[in-house]
N, C-alpha and C. Protein backbone atom coordinates (compact mmCIF):
# COMPACT_ATOMS: atom_id res chain seq x y z
N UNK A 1 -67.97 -23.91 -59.09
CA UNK A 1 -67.14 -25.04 -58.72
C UNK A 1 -66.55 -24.80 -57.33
N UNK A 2 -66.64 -25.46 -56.59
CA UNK A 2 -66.03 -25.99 -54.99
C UNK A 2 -64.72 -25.95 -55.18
N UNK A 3 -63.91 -25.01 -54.12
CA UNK A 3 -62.25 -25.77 -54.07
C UNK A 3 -62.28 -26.80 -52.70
N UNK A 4 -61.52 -27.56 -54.16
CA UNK A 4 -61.11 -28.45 -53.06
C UNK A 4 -60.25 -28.27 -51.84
N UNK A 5 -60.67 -28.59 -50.42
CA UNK A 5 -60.29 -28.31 -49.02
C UNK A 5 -58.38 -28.95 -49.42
N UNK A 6 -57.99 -30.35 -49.41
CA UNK A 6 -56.90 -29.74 -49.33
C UNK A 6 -56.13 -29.25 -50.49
N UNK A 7 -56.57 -28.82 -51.66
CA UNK A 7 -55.91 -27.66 -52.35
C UNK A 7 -55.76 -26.52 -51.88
N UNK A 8 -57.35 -26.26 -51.02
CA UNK A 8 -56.95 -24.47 -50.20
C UNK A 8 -55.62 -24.87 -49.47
N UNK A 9 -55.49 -25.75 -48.31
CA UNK A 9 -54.67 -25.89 -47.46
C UNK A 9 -53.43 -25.56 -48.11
N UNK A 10 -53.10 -26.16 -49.13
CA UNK A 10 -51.93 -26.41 -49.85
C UNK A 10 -51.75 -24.87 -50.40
N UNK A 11 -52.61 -24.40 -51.09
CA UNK A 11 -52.17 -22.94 -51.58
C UNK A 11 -52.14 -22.17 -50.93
N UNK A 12 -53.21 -22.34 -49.48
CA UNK A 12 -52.69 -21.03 -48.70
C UNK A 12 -51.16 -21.17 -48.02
N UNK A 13 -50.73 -22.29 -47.59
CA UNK A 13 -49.38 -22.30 -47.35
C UNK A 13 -48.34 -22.20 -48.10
N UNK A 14 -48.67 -22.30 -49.59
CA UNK A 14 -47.33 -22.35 -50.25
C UNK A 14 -47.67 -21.85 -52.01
N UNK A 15 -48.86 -21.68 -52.31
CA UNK A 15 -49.22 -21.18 -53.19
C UNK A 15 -49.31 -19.47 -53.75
N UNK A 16 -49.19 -19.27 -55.04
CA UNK A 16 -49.05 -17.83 -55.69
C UNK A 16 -49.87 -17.73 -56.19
N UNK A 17 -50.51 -16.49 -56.74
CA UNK A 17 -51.14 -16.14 -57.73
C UNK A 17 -50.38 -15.12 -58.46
N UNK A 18 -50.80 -14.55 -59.48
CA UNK A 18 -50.19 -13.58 -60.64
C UNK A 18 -51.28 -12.83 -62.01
N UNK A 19 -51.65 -12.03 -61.91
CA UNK A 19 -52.20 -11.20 -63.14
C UNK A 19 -51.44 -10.70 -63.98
N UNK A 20 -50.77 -11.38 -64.85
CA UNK A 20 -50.21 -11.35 -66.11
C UNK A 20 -50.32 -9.90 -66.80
N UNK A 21 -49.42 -8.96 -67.77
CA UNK A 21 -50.63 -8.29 -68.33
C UNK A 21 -50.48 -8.35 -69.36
N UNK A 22 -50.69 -9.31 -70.12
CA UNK A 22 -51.72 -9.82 -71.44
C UNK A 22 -52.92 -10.41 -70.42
N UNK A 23 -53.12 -9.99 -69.42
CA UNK A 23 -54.33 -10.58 -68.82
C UNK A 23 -55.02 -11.78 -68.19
N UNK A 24 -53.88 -12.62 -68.58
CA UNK A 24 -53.71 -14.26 -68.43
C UNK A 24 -53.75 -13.82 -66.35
N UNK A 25 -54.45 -15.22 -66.14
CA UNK A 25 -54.14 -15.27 -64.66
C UNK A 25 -53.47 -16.37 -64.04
N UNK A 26 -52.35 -16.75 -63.48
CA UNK A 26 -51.52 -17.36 -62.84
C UNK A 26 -51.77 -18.08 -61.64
N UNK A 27 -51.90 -19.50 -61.00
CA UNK A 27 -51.89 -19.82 -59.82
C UNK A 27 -51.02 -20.97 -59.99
N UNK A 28 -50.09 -21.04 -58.88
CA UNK A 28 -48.89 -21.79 -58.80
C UNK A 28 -48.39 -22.39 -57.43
N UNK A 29 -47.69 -23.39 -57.49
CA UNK A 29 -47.15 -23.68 -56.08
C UNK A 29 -45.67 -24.13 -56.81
N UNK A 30 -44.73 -23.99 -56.05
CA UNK A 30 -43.60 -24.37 -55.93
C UNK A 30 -42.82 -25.16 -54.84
N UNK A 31 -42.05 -26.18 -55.20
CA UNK A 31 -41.54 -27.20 -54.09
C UNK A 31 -40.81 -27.71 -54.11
N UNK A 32 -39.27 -27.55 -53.70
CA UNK A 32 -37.89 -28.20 -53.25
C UNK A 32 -38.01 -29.52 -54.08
N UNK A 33 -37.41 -30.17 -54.55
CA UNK A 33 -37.14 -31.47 -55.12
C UNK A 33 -37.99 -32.45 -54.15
N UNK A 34 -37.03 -32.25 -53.11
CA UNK A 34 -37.05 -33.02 -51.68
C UNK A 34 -38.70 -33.26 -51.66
N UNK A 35 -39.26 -32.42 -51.87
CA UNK A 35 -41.34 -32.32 -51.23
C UNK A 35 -41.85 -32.08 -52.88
N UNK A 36 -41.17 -32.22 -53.70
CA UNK A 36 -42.01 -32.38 -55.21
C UNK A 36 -43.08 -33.96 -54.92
N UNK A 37 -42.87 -34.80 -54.03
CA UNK A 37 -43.60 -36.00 -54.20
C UNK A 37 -45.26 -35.59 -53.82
N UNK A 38 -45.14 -34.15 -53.02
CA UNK A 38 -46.27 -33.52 -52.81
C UNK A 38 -47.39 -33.00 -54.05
N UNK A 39 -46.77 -32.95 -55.19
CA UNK A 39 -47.10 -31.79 -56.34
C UNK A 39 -48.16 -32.96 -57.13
N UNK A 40 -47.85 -34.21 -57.33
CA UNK A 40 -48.58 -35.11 -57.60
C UNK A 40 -49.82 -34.36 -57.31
N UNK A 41 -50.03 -34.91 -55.94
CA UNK A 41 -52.09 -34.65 -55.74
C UNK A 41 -52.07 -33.40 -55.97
N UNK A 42 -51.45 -32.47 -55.87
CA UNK A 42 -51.74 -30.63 -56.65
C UNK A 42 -51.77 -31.17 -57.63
N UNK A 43 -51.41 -31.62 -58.61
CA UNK A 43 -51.64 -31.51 -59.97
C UNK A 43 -52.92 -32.36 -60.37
N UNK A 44 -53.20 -32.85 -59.81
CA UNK A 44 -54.71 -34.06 -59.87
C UNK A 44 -55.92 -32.72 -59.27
N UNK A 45 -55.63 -31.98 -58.20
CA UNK A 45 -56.46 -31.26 -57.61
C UNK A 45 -57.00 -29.89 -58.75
N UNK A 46 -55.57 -29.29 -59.48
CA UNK A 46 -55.27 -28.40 -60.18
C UNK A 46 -56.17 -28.42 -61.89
N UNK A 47 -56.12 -29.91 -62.26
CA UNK A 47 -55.70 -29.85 -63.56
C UNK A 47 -57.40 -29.85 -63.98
N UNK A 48 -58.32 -29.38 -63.45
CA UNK A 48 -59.89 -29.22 -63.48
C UNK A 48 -60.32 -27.87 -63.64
N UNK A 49 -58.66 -26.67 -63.23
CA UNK A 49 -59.41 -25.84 -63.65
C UNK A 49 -58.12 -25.07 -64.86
N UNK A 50 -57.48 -25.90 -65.93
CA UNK A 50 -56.76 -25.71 -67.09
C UNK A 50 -55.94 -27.03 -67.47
N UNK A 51 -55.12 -26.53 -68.62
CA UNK A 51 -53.79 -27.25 -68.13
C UNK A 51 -52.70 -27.08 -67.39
N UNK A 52 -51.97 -27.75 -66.68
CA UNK A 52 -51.15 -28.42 -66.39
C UNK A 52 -49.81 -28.23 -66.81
N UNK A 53 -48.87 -26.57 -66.38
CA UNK A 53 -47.59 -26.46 -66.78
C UNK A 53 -46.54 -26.67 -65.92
N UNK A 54 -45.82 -27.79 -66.33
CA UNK A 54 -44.98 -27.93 -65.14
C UNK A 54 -43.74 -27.79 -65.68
N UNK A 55 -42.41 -27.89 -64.61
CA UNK A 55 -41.30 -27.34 -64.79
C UNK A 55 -40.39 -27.05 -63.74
N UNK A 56 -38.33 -27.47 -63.94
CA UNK A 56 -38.05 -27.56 -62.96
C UNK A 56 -37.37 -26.04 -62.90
N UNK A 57 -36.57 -25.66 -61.65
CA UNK A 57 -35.86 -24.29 -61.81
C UNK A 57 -34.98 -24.39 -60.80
N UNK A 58 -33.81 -23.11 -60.90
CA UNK A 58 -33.32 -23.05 -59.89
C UNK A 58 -33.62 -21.84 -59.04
N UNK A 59 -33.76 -22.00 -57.72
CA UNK A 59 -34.09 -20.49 -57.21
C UNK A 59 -32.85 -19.87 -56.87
N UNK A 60 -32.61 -19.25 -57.44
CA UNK A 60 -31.30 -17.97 -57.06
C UNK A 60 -31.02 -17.45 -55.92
N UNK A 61 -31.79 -16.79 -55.41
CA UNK A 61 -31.88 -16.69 -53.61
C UNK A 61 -31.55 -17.44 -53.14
N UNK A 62 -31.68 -18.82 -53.08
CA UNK A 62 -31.91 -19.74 -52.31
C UNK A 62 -30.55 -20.96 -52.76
N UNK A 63 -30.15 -21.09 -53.88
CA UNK A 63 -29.61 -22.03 -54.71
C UNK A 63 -29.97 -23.09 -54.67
N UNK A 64 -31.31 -23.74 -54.39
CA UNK A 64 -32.35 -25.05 -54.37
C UNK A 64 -33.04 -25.26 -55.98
N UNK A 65 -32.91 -26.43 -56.15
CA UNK A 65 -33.51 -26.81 -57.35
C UNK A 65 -35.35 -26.80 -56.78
N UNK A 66 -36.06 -26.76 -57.23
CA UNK A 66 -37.68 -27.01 -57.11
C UNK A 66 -38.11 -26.79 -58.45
N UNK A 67 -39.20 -27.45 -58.02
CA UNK A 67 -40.57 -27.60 -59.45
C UNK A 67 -41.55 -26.74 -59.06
N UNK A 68 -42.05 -26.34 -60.58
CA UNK A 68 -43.67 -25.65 -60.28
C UNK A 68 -44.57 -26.18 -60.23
N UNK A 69 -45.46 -26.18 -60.32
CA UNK A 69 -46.53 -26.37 -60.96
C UNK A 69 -47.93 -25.69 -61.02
N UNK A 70 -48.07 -24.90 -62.51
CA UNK A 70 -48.73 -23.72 -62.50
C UNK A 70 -50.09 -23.95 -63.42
N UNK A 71 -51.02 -23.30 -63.49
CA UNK A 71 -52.21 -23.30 -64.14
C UNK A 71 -52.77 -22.11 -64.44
N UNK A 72 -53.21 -21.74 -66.01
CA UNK A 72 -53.64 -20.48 -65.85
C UNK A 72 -55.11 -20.53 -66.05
N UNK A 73 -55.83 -19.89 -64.66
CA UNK A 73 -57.07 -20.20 -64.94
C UNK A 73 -57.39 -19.16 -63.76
N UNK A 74 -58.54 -18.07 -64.31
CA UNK A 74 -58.90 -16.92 -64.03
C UNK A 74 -59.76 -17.38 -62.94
N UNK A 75 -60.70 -18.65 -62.53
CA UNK A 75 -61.85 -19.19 -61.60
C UNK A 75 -60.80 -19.63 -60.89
N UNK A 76 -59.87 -19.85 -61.03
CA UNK A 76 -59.18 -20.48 -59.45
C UNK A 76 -58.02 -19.67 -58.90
N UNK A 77 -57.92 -18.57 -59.68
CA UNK A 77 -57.08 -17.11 -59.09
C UNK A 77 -58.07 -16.62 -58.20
N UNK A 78 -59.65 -16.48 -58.24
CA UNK A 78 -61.00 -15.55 -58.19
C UNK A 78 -60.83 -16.64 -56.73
N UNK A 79 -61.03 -17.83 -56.63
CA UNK A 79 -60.91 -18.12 -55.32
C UNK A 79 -60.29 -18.46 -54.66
N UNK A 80 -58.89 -18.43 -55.15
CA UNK A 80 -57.18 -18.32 -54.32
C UNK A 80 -57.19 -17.67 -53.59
N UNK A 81 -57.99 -16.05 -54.18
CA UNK A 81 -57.42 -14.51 -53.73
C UNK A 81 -58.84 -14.52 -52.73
N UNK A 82 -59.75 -15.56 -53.00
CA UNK A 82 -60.71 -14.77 -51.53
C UNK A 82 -60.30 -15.64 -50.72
N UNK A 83 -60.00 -16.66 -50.86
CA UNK A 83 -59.43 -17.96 -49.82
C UNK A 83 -58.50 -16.96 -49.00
N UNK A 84 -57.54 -16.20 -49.55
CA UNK A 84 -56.22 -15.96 -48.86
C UNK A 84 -57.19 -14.62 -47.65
N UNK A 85 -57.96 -13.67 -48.68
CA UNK A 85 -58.64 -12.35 -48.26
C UNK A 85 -58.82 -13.37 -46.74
N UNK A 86 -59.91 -14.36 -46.66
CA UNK A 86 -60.75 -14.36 -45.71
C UNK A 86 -60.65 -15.96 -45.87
N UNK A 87 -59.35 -16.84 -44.96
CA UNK A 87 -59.16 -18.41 -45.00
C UNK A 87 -60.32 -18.48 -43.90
N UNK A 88 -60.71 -18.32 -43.03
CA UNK A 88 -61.45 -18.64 -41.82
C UNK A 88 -62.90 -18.81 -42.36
N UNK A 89 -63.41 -18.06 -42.96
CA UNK A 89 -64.89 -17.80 -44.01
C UNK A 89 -64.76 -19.35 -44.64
N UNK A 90 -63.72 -19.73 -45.09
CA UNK A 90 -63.49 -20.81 -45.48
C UNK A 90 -63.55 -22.26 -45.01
N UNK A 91 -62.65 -22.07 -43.85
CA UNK A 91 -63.04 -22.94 -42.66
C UNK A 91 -64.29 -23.25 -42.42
N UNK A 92 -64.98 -22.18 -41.81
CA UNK A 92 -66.30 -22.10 -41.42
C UNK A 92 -67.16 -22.79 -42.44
N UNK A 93 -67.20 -22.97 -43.66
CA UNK A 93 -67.75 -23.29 -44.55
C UNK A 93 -67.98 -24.69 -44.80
N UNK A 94 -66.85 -25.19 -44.49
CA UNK A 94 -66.60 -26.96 -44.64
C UNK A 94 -67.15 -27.95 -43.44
N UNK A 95 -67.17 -28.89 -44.07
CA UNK A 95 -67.71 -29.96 -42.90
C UNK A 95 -65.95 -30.28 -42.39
N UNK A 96 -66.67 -31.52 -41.31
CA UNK A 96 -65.60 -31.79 -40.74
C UNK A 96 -64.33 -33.05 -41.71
N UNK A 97 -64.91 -33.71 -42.59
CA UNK A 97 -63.99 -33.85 -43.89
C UNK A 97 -63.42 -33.26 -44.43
N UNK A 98 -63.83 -31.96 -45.08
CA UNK A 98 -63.23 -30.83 -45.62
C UNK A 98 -61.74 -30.12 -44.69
N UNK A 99 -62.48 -30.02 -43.39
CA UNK A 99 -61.57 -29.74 -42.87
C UNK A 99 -60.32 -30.12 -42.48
N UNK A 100 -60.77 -31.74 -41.85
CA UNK A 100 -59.40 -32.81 -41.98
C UNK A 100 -58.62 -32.53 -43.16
N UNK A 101 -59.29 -32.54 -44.90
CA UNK A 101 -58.36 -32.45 -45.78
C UNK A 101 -57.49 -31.04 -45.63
N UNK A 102 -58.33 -30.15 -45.82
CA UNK A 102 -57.59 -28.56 -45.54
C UNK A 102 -56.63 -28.56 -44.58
N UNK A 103 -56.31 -29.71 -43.55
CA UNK A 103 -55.18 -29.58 -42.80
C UNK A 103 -54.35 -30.63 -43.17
N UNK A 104 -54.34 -31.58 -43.91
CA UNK A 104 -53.78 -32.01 -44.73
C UNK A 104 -53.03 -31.79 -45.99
N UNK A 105 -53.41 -31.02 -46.77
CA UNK A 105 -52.95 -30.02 -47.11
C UNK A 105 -51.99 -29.00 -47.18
N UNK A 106 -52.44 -28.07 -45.61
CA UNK A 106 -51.90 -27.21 -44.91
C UNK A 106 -50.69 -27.97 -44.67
N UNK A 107 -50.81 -28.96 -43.80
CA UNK A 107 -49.49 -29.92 -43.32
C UNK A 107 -48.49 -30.31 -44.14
N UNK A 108 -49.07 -30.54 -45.72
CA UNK A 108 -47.84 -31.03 -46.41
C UNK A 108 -47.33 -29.75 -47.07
N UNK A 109 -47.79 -28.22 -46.99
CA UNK A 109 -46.93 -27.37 -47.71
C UNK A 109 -46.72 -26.49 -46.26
N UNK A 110 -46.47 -26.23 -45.43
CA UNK A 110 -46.82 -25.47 -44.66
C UNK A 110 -46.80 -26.89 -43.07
N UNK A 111 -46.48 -27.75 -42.74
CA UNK A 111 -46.44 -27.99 -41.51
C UNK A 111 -45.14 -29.13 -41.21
N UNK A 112 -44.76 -29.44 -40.14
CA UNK A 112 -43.54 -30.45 -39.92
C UNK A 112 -44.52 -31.59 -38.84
N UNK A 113 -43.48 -32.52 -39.31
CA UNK A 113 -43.90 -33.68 -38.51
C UNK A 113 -42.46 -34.47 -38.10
N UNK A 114 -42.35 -34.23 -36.46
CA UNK A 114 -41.31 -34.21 -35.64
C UNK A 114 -41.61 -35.15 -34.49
N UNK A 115 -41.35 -35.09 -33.41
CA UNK A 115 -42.19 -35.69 -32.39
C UNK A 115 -43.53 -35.12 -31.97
N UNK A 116 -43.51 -34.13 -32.98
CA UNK A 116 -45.14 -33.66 -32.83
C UNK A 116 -45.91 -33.13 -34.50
N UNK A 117 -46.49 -32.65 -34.36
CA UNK A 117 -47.02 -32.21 -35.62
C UNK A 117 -47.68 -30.37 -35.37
N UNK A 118 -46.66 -29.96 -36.24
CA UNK A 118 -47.12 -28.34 -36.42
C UNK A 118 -47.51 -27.47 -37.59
N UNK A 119 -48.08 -26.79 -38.00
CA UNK A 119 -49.08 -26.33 -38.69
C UNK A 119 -48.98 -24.85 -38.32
N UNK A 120 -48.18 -24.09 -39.87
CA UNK A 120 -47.42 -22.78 -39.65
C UNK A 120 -47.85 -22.07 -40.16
N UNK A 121 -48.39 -20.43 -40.25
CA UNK A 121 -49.59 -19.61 -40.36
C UNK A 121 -48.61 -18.18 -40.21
N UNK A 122 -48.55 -17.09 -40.95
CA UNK A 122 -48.63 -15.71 -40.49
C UNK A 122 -49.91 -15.75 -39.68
N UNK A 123 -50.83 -16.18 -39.92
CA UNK A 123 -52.41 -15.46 -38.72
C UNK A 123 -52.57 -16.16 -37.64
N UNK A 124 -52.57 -15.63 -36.68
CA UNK A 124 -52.64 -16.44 -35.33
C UNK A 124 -53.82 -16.36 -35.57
N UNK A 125 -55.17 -15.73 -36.19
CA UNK A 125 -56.67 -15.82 -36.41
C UNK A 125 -57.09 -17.04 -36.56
N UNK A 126 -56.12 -17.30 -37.60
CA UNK A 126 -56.72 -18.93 -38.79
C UNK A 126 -55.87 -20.09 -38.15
N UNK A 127 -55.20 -19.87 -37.26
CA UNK A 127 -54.39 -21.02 -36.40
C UNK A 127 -55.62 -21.34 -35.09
N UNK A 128 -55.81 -19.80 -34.85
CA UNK A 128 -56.61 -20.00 -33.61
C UNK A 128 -58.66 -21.28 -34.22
N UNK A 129 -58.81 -20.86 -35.37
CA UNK A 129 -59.78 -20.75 -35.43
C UNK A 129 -59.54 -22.43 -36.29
N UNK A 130 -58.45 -22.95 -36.11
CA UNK A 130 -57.96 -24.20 -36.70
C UNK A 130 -58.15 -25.06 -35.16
N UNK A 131 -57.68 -24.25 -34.42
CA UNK A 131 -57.83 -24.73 -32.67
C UNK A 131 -58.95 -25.53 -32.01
N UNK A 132 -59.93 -24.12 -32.42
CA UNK A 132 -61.10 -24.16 -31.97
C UNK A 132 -61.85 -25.75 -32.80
N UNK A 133 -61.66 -25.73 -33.97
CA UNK A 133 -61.92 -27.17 -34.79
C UNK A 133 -61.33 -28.41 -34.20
N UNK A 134 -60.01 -28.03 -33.81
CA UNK A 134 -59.21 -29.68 -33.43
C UNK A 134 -60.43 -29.68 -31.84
N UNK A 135 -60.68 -28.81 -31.24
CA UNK A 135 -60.73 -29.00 -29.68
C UNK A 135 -62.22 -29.59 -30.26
N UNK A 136 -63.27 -29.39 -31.17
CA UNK A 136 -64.37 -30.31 -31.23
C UNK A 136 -64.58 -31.53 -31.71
N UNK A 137 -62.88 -31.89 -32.19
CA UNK A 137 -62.62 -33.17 -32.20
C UNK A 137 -61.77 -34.25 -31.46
N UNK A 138 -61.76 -33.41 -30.24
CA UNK A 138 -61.35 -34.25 -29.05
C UNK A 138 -59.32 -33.87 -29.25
N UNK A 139 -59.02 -32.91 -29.36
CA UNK A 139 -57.95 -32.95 -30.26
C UNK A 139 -56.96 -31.56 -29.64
N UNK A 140 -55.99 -31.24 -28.69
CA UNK A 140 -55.53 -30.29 -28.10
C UNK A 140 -54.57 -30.08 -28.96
N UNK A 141 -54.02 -28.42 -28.55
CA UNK A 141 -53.02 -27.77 -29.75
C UNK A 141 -52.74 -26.61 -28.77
N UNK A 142 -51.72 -26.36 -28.85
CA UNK A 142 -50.77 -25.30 -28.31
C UNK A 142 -50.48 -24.06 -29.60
N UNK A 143 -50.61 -22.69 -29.65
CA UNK A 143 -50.32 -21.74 -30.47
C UNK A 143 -49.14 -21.09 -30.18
N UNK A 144 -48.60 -21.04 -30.60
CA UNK A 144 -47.23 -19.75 -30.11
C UNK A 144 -46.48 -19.14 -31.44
N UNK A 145 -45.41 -18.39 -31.01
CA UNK A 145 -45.00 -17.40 -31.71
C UNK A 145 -43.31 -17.55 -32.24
N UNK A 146 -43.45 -18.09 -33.48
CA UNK A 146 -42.21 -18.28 -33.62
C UNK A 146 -41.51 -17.33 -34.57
N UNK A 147 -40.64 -16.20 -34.35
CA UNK A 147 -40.58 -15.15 -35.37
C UNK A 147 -41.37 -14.27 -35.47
N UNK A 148 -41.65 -14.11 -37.04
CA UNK A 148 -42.42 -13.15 -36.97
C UNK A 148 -44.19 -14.25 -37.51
N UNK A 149 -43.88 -15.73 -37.76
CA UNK A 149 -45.38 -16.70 -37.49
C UNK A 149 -45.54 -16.90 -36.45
N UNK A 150 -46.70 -17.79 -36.64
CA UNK A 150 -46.99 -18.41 -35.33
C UNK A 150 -47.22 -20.30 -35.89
N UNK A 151 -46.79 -20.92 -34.92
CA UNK A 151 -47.20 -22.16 -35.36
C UNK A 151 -48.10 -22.99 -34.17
N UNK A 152 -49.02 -23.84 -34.99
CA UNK A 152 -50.02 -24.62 -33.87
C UNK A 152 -49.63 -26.34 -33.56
N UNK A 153 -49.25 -26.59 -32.50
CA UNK A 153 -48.47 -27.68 -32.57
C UNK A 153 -49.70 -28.76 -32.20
N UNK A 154 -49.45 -29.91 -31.99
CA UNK A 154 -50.25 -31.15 -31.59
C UNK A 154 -49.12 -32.06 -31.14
N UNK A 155 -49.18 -31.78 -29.53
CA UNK A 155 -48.21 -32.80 -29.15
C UNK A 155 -48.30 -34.28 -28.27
N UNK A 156 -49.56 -33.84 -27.81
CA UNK A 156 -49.71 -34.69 -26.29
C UNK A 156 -50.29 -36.30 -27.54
N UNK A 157 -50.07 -37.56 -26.90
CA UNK A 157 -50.10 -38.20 -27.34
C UNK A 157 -51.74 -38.91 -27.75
N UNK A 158 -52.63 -38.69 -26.76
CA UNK A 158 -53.73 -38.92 -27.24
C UNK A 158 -54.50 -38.28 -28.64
N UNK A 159 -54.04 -36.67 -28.52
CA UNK A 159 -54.69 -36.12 -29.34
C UNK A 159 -54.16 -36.55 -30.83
N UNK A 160 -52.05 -36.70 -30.56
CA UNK A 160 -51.64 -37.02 -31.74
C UNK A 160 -52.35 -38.40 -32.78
N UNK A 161 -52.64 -39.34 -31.57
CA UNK A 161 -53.17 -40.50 -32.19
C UNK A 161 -54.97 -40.30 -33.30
N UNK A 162 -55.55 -39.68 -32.86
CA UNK A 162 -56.65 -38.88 -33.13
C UNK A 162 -56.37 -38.47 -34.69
N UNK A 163 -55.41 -37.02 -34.49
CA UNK A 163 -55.11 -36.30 -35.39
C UNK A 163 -54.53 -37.51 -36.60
N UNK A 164 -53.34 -38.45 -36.17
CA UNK A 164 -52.70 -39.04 -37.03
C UNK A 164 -53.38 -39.66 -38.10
N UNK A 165 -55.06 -40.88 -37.02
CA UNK A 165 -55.94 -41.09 -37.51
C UNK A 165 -57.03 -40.96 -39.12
N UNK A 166 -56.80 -39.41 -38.37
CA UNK A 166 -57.59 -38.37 -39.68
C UNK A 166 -56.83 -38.32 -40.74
N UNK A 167 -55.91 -38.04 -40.82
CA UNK A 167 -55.33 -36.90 -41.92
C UNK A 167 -54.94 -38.04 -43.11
N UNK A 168 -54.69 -37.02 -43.96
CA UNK A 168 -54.24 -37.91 -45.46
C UNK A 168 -52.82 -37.22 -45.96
N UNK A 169 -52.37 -36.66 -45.09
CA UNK A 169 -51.04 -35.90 -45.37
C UNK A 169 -50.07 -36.85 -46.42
N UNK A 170 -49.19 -36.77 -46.52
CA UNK A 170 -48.32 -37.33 -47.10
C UNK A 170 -47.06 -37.53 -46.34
N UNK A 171 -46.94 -36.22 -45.29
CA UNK A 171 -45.77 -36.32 -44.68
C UNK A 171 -46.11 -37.46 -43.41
N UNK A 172 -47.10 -37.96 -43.54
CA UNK A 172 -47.45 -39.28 -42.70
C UNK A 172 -47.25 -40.45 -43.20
N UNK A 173 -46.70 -40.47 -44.38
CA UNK A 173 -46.98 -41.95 -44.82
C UNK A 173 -45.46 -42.26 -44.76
N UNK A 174 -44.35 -41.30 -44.33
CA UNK A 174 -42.96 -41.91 -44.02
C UNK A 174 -42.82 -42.66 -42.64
N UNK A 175 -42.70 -43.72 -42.79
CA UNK A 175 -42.08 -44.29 -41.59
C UNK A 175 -41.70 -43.68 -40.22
N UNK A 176 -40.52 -43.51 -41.16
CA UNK A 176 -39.55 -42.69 -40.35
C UNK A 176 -39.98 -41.37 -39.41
N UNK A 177 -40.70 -40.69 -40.37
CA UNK A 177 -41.39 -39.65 -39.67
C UNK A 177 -41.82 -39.77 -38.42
N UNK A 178 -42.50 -41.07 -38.49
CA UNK A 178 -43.55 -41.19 -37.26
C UNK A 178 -43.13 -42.00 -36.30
N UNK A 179 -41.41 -42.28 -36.25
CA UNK A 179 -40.74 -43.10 -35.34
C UNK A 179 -40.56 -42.36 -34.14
N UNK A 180 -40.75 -41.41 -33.69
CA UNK A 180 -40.79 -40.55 -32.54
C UNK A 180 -41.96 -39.85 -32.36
N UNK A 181 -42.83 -39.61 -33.08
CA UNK A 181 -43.75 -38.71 -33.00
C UNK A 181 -44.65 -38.96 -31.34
N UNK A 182 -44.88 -38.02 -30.52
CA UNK A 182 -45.62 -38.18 -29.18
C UNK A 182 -44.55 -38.84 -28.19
N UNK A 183 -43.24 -38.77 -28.51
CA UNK A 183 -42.22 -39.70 -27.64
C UNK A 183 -41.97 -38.34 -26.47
N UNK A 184 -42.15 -37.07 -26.53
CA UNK A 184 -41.46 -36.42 -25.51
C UNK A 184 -42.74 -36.26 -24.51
N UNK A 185 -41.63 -35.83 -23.29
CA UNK A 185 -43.03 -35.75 -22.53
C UNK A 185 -43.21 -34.52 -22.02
N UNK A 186 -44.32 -33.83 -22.95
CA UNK A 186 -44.37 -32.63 -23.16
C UNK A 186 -45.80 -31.63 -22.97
N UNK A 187 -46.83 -32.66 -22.59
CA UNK A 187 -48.07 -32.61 -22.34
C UNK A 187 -48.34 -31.49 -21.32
N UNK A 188 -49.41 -30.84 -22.07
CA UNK A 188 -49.58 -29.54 -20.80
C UNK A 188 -50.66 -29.59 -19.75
N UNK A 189 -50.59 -29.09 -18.87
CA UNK A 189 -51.90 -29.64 -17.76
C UNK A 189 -52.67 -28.70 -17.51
């Protein structure tokens, strides 16, 4: 069975796995109240490879209410954990649909949409090699170093229109969101 592109997206940004030991295997995402409207299509994406345990909590660290939503199913731990080993193998793998979704995905657990749109990574590898994809779709991106990530932005306005185009994000379908988006003038030469 194929994972679906933006489920990778989604789990590599914000997704767990877990080996139980009664042996059971664990894959999960978790999400603020606020971005639970995200968990929907995870759970449509999810529920093919078990059932479907969901549930709200509070995180202690944090004192934020969020939901899970977890599945125990040993075939989609097996390609969580190579997705995470080697995301780029992954990349490489997909057409250019796949890929739009996988950053779709990526974007709704893992990216902001501001006057630009960014897309946040520990690997400057799999940012870079996310780059190299937008630039064969007519599509510029800036990498840098924020902390101890790195994030890949999309600011200049042509490319944003492009990118906006594609994607099936969710954090696109707010209004509001996209009332500034490409407004600064920030374009690099």
């Amino acid at each position: 069975m194929f994972l679906d592109p933006y489920l990778a997206g989604f789990l590599l940004g914000d997704g767990c796995l877990y080996k139980l030991s009664n042996g059971a295997y664990a894959v999960w995402v978790d999400q603020s109240m606020k971005n639970a409207v995200f968990l929907r299509r995870i759970k449509d994406c999810m529920k093919s490879y078990g059932k479907i345990h969901e549930y709200e909590y509070v995180d202690k660290r944090h004192g934020v209410r969020k939901r899970r939503v977890l599945v125990y199913s040993k075939m989609l731990f097996e390609k969580f954990k190579k997705l995470k080993a080697n995301p780029i193998a992954f990349i490489e793998s997909i057409d250019e649909n796949g890929f739009i979704e996988f950053l779709s995905g990526l974007l709704d657990s893992d990216g902001t949409v501001t006057d630009r749109i960014v897309f946040y990574s520990s690997s400057r590898l799999l940012l870079e090699k996310i780059s190299e994809r937008l630039e064969k779709l007519s599509i510029r991106s800036h990498i840098y170093k924020f902390g101890r990530t790195f994030g890949l932005q999309v600011h200049d306005q042509q490319s944003l229109t492009i990118l906006i185009g594609k994607l099936s994000s969710g954090k696109l379908r707010a209004p509001a969101r996209l009332k500034n988006i490409g407004s600064r003038k920030t374009e690099r030469f």
